[in-house]
Protein backbone atom coordinates (compact mmCIF):
# COMPACT_ATOMS: atom_id res chain seq x y z
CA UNK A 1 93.74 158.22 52.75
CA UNK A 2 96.31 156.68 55.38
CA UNK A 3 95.96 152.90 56.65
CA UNK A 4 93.74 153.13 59.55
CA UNK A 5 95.42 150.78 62.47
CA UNK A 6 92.53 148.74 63.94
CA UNK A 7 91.44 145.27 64.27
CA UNK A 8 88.23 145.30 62.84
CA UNK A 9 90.11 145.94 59.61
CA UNK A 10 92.60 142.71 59.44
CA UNK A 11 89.82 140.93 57.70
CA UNK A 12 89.64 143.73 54.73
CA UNK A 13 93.13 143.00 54.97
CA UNK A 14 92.97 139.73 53.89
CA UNK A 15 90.25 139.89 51.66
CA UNK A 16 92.47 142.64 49.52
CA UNK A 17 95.17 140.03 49.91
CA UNK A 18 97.36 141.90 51.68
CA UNK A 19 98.28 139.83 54.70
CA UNK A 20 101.09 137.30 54.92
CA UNK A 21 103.02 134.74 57.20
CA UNK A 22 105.99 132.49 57.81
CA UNK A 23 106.72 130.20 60.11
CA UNK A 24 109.62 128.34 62.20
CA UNK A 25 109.10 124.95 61.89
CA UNK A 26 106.55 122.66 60.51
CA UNK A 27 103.87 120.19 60.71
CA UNK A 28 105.62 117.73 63.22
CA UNK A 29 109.47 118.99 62.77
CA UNK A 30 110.02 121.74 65.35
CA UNK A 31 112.57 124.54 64.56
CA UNK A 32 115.23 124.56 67.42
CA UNK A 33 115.44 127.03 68.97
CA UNK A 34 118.15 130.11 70.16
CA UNK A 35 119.85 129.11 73.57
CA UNK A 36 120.23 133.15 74.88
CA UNK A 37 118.03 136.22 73.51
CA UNK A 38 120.84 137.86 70.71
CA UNK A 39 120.25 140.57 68.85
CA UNK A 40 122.43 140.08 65.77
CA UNK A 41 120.60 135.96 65.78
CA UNK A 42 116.55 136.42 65.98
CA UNK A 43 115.09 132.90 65.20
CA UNK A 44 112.52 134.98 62.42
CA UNK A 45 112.67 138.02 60.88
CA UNK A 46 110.40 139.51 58.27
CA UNK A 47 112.94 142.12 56.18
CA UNK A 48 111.38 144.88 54.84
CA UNK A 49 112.64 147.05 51.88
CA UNK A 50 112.49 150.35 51.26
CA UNK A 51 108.91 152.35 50.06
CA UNK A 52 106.80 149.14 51.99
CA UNK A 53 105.51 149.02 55.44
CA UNK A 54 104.19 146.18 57.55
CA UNK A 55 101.47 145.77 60.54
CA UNK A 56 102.38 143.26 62.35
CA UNK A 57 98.80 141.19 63.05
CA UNK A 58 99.80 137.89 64.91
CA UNK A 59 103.01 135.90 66.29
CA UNK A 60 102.61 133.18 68.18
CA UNK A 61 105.59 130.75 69.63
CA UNK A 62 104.90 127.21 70.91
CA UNK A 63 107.01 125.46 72.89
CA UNK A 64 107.72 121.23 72.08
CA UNK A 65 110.76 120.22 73.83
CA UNK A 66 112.86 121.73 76.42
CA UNK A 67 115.97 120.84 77.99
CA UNK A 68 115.89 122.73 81.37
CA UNK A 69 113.64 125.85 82.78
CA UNK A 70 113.17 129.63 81.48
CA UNK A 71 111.79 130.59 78.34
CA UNK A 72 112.55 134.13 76.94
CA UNK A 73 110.64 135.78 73.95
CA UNK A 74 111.09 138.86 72.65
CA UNK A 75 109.86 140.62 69.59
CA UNK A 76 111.32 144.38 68.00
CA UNK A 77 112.12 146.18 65.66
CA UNK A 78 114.49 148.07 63.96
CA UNK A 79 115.58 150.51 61.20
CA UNK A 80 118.09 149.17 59.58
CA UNK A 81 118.84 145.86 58.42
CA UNK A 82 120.60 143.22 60.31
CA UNK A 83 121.75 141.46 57.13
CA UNK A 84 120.74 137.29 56.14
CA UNK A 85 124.17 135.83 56.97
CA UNK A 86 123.52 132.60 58.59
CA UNK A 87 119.40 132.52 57.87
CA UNK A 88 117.53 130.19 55.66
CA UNK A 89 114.81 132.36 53.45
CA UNK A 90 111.37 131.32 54.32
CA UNK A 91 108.77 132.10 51.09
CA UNK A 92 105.96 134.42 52.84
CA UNK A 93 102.59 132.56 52.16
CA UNK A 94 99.43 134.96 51.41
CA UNK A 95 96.33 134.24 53.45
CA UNK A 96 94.30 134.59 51.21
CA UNK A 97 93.78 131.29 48.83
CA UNK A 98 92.24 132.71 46.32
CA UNK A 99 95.73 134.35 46.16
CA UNK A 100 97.99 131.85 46.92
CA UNK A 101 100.46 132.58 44.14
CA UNK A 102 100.64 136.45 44.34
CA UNK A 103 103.80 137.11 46.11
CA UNK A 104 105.01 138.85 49.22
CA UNK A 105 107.04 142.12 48.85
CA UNK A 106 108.88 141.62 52.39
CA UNK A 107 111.28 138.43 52.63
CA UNK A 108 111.22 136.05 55.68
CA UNK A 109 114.65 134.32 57.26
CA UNK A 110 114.24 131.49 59.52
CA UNK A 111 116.92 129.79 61.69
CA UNK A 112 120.07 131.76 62.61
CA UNK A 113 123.47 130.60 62.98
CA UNK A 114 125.90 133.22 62.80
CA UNK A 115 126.06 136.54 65.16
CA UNK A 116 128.12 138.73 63.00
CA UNK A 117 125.18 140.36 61.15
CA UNK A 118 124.79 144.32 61.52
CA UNK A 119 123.00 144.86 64.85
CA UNK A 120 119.85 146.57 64.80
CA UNK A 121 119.13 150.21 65.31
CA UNK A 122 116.60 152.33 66.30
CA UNK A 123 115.07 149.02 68.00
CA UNK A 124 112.00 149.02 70.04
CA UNK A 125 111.02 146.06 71.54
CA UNK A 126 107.19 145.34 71.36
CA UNK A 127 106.80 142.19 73.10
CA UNK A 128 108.53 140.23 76.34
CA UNK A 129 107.48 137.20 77.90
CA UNK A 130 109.51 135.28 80.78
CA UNK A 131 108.27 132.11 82.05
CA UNK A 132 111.10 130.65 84.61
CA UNK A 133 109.74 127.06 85.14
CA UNK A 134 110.31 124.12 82.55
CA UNK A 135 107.94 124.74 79.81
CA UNK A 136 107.86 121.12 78.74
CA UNK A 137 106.32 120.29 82.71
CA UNK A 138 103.20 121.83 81.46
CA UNK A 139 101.21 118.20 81.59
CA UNK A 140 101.98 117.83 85.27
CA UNK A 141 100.78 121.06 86.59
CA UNK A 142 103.77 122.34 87.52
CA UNK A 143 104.46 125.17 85.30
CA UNK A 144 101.02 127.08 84.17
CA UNK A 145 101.94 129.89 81.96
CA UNK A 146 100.45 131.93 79.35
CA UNK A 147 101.70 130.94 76.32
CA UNK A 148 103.45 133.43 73.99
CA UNK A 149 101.16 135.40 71.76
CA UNK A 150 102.07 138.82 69.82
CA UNK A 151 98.26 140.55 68.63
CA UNK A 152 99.68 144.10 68.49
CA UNK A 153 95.82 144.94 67.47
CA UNK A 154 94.07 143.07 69.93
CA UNK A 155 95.62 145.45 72.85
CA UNK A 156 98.89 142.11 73.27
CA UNK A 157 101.95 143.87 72.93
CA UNK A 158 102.72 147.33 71.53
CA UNK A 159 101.44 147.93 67.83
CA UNK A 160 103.68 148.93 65.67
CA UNK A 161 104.32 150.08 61.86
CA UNK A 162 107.81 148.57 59.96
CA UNK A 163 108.90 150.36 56.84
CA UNK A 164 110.39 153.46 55.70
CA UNK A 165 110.77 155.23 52.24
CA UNK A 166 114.49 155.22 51.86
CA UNK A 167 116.18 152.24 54.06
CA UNK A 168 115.54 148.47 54.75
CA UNK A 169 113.84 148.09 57.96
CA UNK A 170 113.04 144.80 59.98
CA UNK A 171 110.77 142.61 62.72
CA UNK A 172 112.46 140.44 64.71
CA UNK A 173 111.23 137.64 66.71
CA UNK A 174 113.66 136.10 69.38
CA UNK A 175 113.25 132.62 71.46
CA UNK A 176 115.76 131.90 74.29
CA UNK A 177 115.92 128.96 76.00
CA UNK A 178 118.47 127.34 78.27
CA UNK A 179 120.05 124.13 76.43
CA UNK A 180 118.51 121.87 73.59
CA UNK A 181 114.87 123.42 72.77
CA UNK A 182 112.56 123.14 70.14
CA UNK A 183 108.85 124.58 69.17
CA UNK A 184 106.83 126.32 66.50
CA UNK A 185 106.69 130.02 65.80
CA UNK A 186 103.96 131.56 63.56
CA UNK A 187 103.34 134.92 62.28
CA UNK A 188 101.57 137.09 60.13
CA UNK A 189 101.39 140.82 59.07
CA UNK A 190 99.55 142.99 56.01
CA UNK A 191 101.69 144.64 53.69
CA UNK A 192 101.28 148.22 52.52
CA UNK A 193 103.30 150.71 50.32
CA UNK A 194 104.76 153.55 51.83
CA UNK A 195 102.89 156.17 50.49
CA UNK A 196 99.39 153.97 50.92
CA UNK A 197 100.01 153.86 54.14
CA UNK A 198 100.78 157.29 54.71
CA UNK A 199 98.94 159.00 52.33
């Protein structure tokens, strides 16, 4: 039977031990961030091999420090694969405890350095979020936003299903912001094999 898309099933998800996540930064060291939105440089992206398929669940990205106004995120995908030159591997954690040491099939990259990767094909973005004033202004009431949250299956942002049989495939999470930036990105996704998922 084929993977049935839906939130009420994320939970089953993570009780079969299924769902993973990475993140961009840590406890109190923020990742910095990208100073433009570039395809070839996304500041995380999950990489995911041929015969496997993710949902992505969750991706949040938190804002610390910025240097002057407008905040871009923007999360896609694509069907090829934009290649780890310039990225630091990030080990996918499973959500489950009880599973802590049963390992992800997909790899995570973290903090990108060098635009001369492959660019992505077949992309379709799934998530955009602009905020123009000075994130970091929050405190004095000067810049309310809605922070930048990706829950494909809770109706924020476009679902989506990364994976094919034959080719790498990839989800990629951009931040661009003017200057010196830093923050926090989080995300999470359940992992399926190809022909689970579309059996």
């Amino acid at each position: 039977m084929a993977i049935t898309m839906e939130n009420s099933r994320v939970l089953q998800w993570v009780k079969e031990a299924r769902v993973f996540q990475a993140n961009h930064g840590a406890l109190t060291t923020p990742a910095a961030f990208e100073t433009d939105l570039v395809r070839q440089t996304p500041d995380l992206m999950v990489r995911v091999p041929p015969g496997v398929v993710i949902v992505p669940i969750f991706t949040s990205v938190n804002a610390e420090a910025t240097d002057t106004a407008v905040q871009q995120v923007l999360i896609s995908i694509c069907n090829n694969d934009p290649g780890t030159t310039g990225k630091t591997q990030f080990t996918p954690v499973n959500a489950n405890s009880r599973y802590a040491t049963t390992g992800s099939t997909v790899t995570a990259w973290i903090t990108s350095t060098d635009n001369s990767g492959n660019a992505p094909t077949g992309v379709s973005d799934v998530y955009r979020a602009y905020v123009q004033p000075r994130i970091d202004n929050v405190g004095t009431g000067s810049a309310p936003f809605e922070q930048a949250l990706y829950a494909p299956l809770s109706g924020m942002g476009a679902p989506c299903a990364v994976g094919s049989k034959d080719v790498m495939n990839a989800f990629l999470v951009y931040v661009g912001m003017a200057g010196t930036a830093t923050g926090y990105i989080l995300s999470a996704w359940a992992e399926f094999t190809y022909d689970e998922f579309y059996a």
